[in-house]
Protein backbone atom coordinates (compact mmCIF):
# COMPACT_ATOMS: atom_id res chain seq x y z
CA UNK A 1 116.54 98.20 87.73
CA UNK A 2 113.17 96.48 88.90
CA UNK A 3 110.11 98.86 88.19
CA UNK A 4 108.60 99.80 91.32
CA UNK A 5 105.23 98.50 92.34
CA UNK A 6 102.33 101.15 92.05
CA UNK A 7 99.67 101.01 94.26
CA UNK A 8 96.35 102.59 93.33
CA UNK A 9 94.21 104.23 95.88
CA UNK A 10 91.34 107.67 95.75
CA UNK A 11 92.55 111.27 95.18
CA UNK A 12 90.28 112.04 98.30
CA UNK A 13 88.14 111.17 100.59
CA UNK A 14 86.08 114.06 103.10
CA UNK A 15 88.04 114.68 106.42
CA UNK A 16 87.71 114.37 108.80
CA UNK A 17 84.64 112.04 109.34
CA UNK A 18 85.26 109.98 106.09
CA UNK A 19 87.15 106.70 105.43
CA UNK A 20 90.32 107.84 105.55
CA UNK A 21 92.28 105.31 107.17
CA UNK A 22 90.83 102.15 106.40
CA UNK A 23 90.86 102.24 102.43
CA UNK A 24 92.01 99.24 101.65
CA UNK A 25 95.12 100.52 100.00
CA UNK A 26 96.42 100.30 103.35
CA UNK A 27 96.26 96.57 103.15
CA UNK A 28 98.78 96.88 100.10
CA UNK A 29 100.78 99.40 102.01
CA UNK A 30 101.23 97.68 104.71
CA UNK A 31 102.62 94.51 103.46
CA UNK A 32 105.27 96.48 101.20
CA UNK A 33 106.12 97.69 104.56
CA UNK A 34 106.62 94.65 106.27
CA UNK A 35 108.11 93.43 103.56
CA UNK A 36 110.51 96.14 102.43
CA UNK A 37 108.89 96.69 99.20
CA UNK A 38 109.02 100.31 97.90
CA UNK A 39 106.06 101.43 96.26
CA UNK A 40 104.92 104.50 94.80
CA UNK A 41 101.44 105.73 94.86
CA UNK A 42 99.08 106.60 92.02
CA UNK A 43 95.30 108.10 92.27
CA UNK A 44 91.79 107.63 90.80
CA UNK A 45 88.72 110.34 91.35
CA UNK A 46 86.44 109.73 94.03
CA UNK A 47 83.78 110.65 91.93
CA UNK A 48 83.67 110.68 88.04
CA UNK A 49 85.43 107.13 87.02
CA UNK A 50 87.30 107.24 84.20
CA UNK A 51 86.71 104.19 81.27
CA UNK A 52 90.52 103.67 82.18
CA UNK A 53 89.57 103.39 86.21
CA UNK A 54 86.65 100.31 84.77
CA UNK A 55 89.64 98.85 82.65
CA UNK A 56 92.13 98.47 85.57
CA UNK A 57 89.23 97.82 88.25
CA UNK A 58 85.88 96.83 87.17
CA UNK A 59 84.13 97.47 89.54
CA UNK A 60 85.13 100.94 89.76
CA UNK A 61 87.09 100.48 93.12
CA UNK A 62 90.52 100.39 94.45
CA UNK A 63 92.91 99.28 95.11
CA UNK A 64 94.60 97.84 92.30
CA UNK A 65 98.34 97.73 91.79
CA UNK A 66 100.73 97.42 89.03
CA UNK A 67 104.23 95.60 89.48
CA UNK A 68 105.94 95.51 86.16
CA UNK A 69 103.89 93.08 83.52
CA UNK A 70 101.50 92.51 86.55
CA UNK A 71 98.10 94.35 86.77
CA UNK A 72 96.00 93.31 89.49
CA UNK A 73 92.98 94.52 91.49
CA UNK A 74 91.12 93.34 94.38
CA UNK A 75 92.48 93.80 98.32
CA UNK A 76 92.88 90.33 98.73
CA UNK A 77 94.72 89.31 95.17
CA UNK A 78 97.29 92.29 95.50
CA UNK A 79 98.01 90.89 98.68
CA UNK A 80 98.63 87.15 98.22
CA UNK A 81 100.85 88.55 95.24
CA UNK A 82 102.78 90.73 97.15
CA UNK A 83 103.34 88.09 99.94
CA UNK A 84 104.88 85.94 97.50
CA UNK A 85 107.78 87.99 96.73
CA UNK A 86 108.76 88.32 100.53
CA UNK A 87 109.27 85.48 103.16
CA UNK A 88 108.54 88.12 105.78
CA UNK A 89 104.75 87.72 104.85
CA UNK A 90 104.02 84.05 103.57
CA UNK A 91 106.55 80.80 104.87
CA UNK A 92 108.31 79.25 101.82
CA UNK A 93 107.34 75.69 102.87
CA UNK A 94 104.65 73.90 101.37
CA UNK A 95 102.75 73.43 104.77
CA UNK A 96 103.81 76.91 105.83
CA UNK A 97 102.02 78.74 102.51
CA UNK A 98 99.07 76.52 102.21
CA UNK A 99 98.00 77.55 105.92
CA UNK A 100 98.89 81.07 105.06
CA UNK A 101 96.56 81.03 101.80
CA UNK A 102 93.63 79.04 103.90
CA UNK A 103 93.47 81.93 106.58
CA UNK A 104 94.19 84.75 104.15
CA UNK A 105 90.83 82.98 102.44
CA UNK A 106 89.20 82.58 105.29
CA UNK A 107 89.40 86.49 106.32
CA UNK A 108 87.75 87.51 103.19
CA UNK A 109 84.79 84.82 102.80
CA UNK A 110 83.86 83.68 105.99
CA UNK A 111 84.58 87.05 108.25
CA UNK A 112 84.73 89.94 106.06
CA UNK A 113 81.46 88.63 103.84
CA UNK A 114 79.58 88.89 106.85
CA UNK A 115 81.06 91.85 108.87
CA UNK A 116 80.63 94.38 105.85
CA UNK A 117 77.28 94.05 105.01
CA UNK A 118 76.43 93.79 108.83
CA UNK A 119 78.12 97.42 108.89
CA UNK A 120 76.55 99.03 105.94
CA UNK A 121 72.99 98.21 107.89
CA UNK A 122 74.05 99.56 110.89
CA UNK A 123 75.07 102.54 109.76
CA UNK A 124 72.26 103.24 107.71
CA UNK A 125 70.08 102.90 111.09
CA UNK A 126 68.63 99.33 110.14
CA UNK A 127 65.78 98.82 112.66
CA UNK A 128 66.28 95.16 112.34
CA UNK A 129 69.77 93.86 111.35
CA UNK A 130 69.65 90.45 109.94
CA UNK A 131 73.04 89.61 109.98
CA UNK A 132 73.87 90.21 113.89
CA UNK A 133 73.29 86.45 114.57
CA UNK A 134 75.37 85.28 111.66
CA UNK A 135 78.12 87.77 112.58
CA UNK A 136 78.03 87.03 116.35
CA UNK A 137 78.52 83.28 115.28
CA UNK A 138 81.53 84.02 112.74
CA UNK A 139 83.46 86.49 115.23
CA UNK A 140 82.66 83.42 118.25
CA UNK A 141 84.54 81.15 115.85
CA UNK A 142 87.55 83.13 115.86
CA UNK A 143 87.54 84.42 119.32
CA UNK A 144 87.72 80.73 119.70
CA UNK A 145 90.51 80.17 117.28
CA UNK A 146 92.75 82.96 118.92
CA UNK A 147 92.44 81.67 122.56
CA UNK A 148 95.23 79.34 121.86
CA UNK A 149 97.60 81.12 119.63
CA UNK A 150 99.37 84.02 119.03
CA UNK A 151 98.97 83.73 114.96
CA UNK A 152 97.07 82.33 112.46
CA UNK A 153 100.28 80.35 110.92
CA UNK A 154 102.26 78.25 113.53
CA UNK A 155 104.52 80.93 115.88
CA UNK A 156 104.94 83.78 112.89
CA UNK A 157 103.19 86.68 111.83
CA UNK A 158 102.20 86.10 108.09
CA UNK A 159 99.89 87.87 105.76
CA UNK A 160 96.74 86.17 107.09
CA UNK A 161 97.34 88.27 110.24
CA UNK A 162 97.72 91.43 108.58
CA UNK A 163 94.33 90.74 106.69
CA UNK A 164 92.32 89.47 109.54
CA UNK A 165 93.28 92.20 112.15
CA UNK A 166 91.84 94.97 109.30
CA UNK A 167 88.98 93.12 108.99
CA UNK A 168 88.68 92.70 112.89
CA UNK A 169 89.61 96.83 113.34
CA UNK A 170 86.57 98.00 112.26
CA UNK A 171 85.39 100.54 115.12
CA UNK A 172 82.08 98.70 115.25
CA UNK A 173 82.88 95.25 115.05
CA UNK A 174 85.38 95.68 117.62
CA UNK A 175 82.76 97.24 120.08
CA UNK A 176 80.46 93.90 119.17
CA UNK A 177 80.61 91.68 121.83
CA UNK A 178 83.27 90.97 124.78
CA UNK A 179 85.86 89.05 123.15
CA UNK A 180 89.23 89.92 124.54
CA UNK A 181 91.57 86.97 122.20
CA UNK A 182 90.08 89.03 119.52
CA UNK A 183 91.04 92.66 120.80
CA UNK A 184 94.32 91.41 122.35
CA UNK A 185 95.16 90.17 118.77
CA UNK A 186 93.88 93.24 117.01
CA UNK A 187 95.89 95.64 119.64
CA UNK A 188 99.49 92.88 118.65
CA UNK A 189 98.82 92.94 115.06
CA UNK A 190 98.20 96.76 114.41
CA UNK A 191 100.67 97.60 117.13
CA UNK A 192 103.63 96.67 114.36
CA UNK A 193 105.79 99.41 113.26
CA UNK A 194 105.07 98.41 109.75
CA UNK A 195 100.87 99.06 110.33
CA UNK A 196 101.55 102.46 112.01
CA UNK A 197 103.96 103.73 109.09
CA UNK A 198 101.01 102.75 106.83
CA UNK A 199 98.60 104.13 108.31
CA UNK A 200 100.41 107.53 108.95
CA UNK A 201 100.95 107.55 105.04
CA UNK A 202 97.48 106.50 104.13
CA UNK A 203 96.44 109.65 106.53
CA UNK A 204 99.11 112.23 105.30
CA UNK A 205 98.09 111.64 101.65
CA UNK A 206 94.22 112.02 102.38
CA UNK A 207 94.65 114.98 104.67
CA UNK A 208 97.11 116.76 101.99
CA UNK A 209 94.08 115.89 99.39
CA UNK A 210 91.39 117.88 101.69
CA UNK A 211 94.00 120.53 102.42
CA UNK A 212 94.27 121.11 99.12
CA UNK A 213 90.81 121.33 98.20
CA UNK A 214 90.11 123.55 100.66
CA UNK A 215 92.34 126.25 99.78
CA UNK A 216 91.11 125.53 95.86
């Protein structure tokens, strides 16, 4: 029997005003779910990393995952390897996968690179933000882009979708800016039964964490 892939994610994060819900575990989780993977889930302290936690992750963050022989970390890496064991997330045609991998790309280094850092100043009460102009430009592009389609690969949900709309869900970047392609996509993409089982999951274990602690 096939040794079932492990997906590595915090022991906790504070409830209810914490991050809970858009760890990027939930990224891993949700492909498995679209795909029909089962996975089991393992934990690393929020606080007080481990030499082992620097060993699987060096950076001291998750996720990570482990599928047999295969030890992997970084959101976007887990992903690409867990689209290539499932059709349902990446086409099997040369054309098909390339397109997949260029917008799977494409989510990470030319939105996400921008839209994170842009976050962390808001949120910290920036007086002057920077990045708003370089952001506004990058989200433009693919407000542009998703005027005339329904997915980033030809007529099928793939694994570039899945990556783009979590980068796109972001509470603040969705309230940047009146672009409706954008939300309309956001609302199709997360509105899959496989997002809402993962996200359910990724909110029972974190709420089971803090339940726990407080009764400690």
């Amino acid at each position: 029997m096939a040794n079932k892939l492990t997906i590595w994610t915090l022991d906790w994060v504070p409830m209810p005003d914490g991050p809970a819900g858009f760890v990027r575990d939930l990224r891993l989780r949700w492909a498995c779910e679209e795909a029909g993977i089962d996975y089991d889930v393992g934990t690393v302290p929020l606080a007080e990393k481990s030499p082992e936690h620097f060993l699987r992750q060096p950076f001291g963050q998750v996720p990570f995952l482990k599928d047999g022989a295969v030890e992997i970390f970084e959101s976007g890496a887990c992903l690409i390897h867990i689209a290539r064991k499932s059709e349902a997330l990446m086409p099997r045609d040369p054309v098909g996968e390339a397109e997949t991998l260029q917008w799977t790309i494409a989510a990470l280094n030319s939105v996400e690179m921008v839209s994170v850092p842009w976050w962390f100043l808001e949120v910290s009460g920036a007086a002057e933000n920077g990045l708003t102009g370089w952001l506004e430009s990058r989200l433009a592009h693919i407000e542009r882009v998703l005027e005339g389609r329904e997915w980033l690969v030809s007529d099928r949900f793939t694994v570039a979708d899945l990556l783009l709309a979590d980068v796109l869900r972001v509470k603040k970047v969705r309230a940047f800016g009146d672009r409706p392609a954008s939300e309309a996509y956001v609302r199709r993409v997360t509105g899959r039964p496989a997002f809402q089982r993962a996200h359910a999951a990724q909110m029972a274990h974190f709420q089971a964490a803090d339940d726990a602690r407080r009764r400690a």
